[in-house]
C-alpha atoms as a PDB file:
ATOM      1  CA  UNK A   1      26.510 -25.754   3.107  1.00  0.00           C
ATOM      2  CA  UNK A   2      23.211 -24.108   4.545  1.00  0.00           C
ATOM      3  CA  UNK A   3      19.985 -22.812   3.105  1.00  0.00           C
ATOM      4  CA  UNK A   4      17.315 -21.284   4.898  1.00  0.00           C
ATOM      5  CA  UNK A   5      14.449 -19.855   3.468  1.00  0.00           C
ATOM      6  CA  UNK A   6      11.617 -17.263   5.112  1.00  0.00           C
ATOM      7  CA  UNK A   7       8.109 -18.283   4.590  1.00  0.00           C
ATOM      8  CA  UNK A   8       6.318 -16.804   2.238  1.00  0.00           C
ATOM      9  CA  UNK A   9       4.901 -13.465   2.733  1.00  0.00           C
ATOM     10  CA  UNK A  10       1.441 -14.234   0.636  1.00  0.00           C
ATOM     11  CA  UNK A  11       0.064 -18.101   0.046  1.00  0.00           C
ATOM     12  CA  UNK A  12       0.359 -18.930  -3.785  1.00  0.00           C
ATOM     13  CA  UNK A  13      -3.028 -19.804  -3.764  1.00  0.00           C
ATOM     14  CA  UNK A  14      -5.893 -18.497  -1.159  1.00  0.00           C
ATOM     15  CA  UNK A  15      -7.867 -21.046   0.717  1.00  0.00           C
ATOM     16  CA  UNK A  16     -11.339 -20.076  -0.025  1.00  0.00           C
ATOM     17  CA  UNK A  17     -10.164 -21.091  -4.071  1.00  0.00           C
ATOM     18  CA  UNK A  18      -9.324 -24.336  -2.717  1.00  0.00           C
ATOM     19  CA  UNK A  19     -12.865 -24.740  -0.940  1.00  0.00           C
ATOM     20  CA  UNK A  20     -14.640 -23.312  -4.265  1.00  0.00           C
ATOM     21  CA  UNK A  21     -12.722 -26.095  -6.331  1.00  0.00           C
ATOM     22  CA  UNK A  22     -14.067 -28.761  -3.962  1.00  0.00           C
ATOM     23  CA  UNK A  23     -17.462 -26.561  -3.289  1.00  0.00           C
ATOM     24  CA  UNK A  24     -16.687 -26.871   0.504  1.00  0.00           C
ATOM     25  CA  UNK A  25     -18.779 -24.245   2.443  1.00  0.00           C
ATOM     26  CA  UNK A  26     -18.311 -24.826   5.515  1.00  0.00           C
ATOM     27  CA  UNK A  27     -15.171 -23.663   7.856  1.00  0.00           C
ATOM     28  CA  UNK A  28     -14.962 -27.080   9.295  1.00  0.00           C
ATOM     29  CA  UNK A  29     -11.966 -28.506   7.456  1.00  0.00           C
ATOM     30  CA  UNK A  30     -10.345 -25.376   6.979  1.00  0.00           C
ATOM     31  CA  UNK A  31      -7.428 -26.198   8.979  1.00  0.00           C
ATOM     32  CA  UNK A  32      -6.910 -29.292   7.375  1.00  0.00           C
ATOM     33  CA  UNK A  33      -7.305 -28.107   3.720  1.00  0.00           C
ATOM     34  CA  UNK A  34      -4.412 -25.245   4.850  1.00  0.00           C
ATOM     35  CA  UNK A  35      -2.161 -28.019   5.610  1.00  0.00           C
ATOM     36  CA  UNK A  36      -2.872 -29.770   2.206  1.00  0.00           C
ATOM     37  CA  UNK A  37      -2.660 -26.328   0.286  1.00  0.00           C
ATOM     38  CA  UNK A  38       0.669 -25.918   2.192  1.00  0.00           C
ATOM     39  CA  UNK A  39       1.966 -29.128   1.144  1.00  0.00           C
ATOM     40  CA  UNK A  40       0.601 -29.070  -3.008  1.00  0.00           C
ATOM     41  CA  UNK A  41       2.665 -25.647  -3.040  1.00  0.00           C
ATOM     42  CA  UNK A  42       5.726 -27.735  -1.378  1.00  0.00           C
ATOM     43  CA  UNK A  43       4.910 -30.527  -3.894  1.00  0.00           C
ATOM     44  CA  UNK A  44       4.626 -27.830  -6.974  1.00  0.00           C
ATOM     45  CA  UNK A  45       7.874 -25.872  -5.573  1.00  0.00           C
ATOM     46  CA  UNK A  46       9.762 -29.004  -5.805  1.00  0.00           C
ATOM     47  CA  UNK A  47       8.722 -30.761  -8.900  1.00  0.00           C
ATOM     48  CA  UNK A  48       9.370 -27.320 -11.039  1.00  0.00           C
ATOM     49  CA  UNK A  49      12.269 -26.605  -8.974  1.00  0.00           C
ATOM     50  CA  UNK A  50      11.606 -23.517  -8.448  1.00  0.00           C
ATOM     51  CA  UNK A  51      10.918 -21.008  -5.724  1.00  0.00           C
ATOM     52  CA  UNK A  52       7.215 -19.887  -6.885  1.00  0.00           C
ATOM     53  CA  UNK A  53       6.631 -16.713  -4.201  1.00  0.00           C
ATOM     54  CA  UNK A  54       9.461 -14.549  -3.764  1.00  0.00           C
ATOM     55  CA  UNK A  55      11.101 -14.853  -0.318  1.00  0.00           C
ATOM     56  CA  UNK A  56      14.599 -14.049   1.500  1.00  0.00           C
ATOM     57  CA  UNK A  57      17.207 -16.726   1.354  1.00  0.00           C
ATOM     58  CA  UNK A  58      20.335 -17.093   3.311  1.00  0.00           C
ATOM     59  CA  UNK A  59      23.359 -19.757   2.267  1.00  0.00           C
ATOM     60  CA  UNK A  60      26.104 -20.266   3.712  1.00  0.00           C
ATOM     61  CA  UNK A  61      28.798 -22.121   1.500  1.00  0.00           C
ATOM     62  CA  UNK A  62      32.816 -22.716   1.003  1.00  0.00           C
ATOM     63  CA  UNK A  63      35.033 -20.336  -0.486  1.00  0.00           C
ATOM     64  CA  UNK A  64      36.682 -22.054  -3.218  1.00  0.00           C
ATOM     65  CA  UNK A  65      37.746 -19.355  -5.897  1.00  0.00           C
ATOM     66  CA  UNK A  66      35.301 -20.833  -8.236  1.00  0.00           C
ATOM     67  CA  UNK A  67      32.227 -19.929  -9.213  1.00  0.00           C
ATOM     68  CA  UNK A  68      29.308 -21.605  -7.059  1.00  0.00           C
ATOM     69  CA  UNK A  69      25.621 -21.954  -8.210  1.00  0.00           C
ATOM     70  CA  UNK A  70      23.277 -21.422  -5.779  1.00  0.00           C
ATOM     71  CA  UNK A  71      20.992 -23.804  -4.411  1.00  0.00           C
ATOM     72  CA  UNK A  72      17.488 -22.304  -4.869  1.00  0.00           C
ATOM     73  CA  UNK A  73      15.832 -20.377  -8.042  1.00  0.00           C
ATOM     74  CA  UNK A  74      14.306 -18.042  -9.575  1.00  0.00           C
ATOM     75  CA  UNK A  75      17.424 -15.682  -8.377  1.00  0.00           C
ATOM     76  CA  UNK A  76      15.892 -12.691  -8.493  1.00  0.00           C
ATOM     77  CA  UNK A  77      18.710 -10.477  -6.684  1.00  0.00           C
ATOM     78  CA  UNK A  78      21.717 -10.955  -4.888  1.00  0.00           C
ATOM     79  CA  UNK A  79      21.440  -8.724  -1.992  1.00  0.00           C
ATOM     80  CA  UNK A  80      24.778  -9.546   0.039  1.00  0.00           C
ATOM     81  CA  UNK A  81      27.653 -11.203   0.696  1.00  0.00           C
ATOM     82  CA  UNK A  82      29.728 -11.622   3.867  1.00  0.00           C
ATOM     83  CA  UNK A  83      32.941 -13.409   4.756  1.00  0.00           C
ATOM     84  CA  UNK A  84      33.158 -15.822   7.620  1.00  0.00           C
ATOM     85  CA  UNK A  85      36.386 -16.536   9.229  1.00  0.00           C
ATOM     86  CA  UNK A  86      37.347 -20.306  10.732  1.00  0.00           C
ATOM     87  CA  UNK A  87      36.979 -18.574  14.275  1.00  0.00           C
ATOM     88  CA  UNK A  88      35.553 -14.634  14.983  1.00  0.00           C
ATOM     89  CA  UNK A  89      32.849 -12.261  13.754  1.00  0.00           C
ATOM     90  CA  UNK A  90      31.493 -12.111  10.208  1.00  0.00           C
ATOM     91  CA  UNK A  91      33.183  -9.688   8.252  1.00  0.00           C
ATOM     92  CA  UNK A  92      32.067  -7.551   5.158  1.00  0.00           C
ATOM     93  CA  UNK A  93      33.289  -8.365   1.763  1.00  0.00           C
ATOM     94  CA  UNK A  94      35.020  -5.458  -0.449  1.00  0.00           C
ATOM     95  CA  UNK A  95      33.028  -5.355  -3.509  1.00  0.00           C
ATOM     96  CA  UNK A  96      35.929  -6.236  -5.932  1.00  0.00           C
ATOM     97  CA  UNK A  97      36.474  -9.178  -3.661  1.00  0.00           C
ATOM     98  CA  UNK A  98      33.485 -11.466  -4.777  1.00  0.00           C
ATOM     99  CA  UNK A  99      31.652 -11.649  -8.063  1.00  0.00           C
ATOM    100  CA  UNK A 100      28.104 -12.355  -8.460  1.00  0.00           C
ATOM    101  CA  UNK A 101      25.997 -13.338 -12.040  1.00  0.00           C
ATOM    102  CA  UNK A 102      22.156 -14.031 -12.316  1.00  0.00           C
ATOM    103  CA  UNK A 103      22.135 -16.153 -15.992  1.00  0.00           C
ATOM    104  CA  UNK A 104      19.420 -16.483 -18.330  1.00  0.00           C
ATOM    105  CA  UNK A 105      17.851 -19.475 -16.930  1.00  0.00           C
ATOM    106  CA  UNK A 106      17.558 -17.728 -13.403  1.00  0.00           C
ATOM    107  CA  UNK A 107      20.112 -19.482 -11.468  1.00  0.00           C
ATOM    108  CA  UNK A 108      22.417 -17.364  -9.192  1.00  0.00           C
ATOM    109  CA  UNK A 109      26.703 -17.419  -9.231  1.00  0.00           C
ATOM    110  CA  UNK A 110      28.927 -15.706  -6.758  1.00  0.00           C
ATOM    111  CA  UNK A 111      32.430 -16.131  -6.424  1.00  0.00           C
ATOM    112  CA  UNK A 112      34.537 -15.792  -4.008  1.00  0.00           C
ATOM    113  CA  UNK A 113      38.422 -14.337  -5.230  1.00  0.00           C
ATOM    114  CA  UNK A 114      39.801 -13.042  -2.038  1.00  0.00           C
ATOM    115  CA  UNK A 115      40.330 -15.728   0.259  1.00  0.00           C
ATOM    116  CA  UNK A 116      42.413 -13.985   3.130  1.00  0.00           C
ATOM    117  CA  UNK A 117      41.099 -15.539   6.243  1.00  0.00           C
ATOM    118  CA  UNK A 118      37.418 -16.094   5.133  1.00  0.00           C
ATOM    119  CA  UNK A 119      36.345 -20.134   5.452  1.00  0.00           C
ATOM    120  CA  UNK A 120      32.977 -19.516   4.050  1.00  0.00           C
ATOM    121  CA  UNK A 121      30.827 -17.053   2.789  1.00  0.00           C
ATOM    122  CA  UNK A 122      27.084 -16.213   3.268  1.00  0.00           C
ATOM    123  CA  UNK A 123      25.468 -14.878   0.300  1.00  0.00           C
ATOM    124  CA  UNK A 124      21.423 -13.555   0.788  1.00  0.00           C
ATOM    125  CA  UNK A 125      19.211 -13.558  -2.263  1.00  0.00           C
ATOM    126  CA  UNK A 126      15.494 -12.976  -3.340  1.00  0.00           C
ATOM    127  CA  UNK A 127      14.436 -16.088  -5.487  1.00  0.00           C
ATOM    128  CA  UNK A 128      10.666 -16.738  -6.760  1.00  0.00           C
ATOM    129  CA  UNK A 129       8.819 -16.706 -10.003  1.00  0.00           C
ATOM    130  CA  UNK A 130       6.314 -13.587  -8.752  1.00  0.00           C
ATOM    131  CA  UNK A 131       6.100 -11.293  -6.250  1.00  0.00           C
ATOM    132  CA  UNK A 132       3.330 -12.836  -4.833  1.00  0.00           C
ATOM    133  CA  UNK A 133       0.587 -15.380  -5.926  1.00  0.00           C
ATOM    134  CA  UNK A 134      -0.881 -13.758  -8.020  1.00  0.00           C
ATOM    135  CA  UNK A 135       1.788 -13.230 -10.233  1.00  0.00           C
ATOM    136  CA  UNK A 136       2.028 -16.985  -9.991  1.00  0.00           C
ATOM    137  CA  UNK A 137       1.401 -18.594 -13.703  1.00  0.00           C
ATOM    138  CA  UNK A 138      -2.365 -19.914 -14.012  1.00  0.00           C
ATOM    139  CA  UNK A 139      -1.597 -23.629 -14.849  1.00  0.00           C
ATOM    140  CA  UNK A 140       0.608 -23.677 -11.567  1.00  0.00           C
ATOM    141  CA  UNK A 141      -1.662 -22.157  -9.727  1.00  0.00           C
ATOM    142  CA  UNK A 142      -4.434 -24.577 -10.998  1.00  0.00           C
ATOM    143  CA  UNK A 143      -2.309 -27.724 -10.301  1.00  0.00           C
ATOM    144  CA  UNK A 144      -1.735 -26.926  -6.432  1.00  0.00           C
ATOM    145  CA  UNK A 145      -5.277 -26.596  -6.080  1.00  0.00           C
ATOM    146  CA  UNK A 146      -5.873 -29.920  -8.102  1.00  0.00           C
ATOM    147  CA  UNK A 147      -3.234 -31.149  -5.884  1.00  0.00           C
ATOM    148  CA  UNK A 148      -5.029 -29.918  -2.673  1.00  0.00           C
ATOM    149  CA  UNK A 149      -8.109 -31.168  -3.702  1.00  0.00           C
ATOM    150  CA  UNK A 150      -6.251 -34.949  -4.156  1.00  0.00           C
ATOM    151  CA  UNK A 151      -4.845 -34.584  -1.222  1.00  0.00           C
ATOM    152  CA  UNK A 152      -8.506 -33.997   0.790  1.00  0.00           C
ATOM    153  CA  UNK A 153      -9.902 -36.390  -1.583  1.00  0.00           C
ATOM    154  CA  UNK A 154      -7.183 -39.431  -0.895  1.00  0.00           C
ATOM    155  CA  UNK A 155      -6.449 -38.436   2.861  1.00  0.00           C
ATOM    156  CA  UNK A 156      -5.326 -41.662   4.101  1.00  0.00           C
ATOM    157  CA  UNK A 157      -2.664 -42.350   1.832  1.00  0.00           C
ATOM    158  CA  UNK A 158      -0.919 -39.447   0.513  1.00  0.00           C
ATOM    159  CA  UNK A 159       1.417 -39.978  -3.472  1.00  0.00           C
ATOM    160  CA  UNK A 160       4.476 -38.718  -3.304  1.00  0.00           C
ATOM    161  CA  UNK A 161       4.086 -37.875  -6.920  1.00  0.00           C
ATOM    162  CA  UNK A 162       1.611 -35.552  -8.279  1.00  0.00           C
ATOM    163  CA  UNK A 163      -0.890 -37.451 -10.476  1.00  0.00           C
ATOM    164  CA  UNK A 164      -0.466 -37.068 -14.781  1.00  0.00           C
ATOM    165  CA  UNK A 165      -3.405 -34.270 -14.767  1.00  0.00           C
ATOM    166  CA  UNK A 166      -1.213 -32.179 -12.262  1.00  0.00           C
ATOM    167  CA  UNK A 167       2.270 -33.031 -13.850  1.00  0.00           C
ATOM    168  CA  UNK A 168       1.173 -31.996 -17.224  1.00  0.00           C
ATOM    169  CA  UNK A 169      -0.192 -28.442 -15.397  1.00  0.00           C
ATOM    170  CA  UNK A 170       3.126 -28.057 -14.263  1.00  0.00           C
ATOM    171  CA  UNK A 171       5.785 -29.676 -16.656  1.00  0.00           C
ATOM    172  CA  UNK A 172       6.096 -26.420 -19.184  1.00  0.00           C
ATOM    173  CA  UNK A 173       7.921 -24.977 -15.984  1.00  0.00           C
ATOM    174  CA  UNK A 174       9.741 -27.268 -14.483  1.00  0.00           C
ATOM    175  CA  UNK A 175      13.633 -26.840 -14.542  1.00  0.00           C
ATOM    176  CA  UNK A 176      16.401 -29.908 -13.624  1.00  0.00           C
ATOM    177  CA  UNK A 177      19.848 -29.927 -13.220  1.00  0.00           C
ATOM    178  CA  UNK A 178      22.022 -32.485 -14.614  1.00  0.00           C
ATOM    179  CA  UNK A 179      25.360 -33.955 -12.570  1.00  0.00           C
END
């Protein structure tokens, strides 16, 4: 199985509000503090699991005849899905073929029932919270630039776990799965 994700269209969070949280005025770190920003909103995608800006995604998966959850969310629309044969071109799908569900807690389903001579399937989806950053909730938004600013703070050794102050920002939205 694949995933690949586009970047997102608009940051979560816009540099200058990192800079004004650590009153930085000057444009001398600005490529550095983009890095950090880039990797709080990796940090705050991942601990919430969740997709917080809402971007294209591609996966490519098995057909089994069952249904399959997909691997990133917010779901906010399926958008297609293609057979893919063992050898030859990518095919499209008759729409009584497949079956697709978005449930309540935003994770996507599709289902493959016609297996003919498809191997796998590639189903593309929108997944993220909001539109764009802005739409992003406040105490998210808040704890990547927390984050960012522990990052610049602590730059020779990086956590790999956000500290209490930022977990607690973020823990109201954070969804797990269970094996």
């Amino acid at each position: 199985m694949t995933v690949t994700m586009e970047s997102a269209a608009t940051p979560v969070v816009a540099l200058d509000e990192v800079k004004t949280y650590l009153k930085i005025t000057l444009a001398d770190d600005d490529v550095l503090l983009g890095e950090l920003l880039n990797a709080a909103t990796d940090m705050a995608e991942r601990f919430t699991g969740q997709i917080l800006v809402d971007r294209a995604v591609e996966e490519v998966m098995p057909v089994t005849g069952e249904w399959q959850r997909l691997s990133l969310r917010p779901v906010r629309a399926v958008t297609g899905v293609t057979g893919i044969p063992a050898t030859g071109a990518e095919f499209a799908l008759a729409v009584d073929s497949y079956g697709i569900d978005i449930d309540r807690n935003g994770d996507g389903w599709v289902r493959l029932g016609y297996r003919g001579i498809a191997r796998r399937m590639r189903v593309t989806y929108r997944a993220g919270i909001a539109a764009d950053g802005a739409g992003i909730p406040e105490a998210i938004r808040h704890g990547i630039i927390r984050l960012a600013g522990e990052y610049y703070a602590q730059r020779d050794g990086l956590e790999t776990r956000p500290p209490a102050a930022v977990s607690a920002l973020w823990r109201p939205w954070r969804r797990m799965r269970l094996s």
